[in-house]
Protein backbone atom coordinates (compact mmCIF):
# COMPACT_ATOMS: atom_id res chain seq x y z
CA UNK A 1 1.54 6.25 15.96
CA UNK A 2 0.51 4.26 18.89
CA UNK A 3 -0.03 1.28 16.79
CA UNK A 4 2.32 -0.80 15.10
CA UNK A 5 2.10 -0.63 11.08
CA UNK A 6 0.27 -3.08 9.00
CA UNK A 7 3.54 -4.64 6.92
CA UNK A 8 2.42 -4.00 3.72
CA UNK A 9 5.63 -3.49 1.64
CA UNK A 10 8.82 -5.58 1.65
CA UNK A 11 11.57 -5.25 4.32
CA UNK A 12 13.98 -4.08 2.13
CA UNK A 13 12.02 -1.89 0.19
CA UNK A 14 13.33 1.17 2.07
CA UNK A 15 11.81 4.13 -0.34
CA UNK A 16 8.23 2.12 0.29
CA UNK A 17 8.55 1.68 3.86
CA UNK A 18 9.74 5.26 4.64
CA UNK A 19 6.40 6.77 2.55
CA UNK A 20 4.33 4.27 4.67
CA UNK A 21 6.14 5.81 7.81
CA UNK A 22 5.27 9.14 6.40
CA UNK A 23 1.43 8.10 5.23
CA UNK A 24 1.08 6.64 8.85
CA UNK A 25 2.36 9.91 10.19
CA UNK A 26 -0.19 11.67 8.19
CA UNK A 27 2.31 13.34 6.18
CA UNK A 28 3.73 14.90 9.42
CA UNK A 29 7.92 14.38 8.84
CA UNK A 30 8.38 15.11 12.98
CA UNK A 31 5.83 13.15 13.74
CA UNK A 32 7.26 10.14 12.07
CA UNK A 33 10.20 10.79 13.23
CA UNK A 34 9.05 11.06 16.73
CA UNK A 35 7.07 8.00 16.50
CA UNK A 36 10.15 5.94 15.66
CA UNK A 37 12.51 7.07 18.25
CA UNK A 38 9.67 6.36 20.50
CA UNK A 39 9.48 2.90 18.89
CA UNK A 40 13.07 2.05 19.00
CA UNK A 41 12.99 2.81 22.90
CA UNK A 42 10.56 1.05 23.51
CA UNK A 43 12.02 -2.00 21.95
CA UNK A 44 15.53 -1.18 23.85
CA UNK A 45 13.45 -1.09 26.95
CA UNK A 46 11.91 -4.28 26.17
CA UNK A 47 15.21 -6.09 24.86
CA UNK A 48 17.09 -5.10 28.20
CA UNK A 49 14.35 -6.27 30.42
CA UNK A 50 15.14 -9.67 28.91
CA UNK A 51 18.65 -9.75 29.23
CA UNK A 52 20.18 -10.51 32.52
CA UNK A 53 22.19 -8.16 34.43
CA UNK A 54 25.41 -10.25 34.46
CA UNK A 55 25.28 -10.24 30.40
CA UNK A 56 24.65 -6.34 30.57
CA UNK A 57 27.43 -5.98 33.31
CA UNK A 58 29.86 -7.83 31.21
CA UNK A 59 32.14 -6.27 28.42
CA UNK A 60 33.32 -7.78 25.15
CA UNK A 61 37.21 -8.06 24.87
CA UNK A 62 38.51 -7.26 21.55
């Protein structure tokens, strides 16, 4: 799962896009799994190598 999947199915088609998860997986339910917890930190990575530190640093006041 090293590349990203071909968007074949609609967003919010969630039964499609989890069998295309699985089908890109090879069937493997782990290795889906895996693959998109790997994903997601990569993204979070990204997203806070965009954000500056001051932003990070500061808290939201309810």
């Amino acid at each position: 799962m090293s590349r990203p999947a071909e968007k074949t199915v609609p967003a919010d088609d969630h039964d499609a896009l989890v069998e295309e998860v699985l089908a890109a997986a090879g069937g493997d339910a782990r290795r889906a799994i895996i693959g998109l917890v790997l994903g997601q930190r990569q993204l979070e990575a990204e997203a806070a190598s965009t954000v500056s530190a001051g932003y990070v640093r500061r808290e939201l006041r309810r």
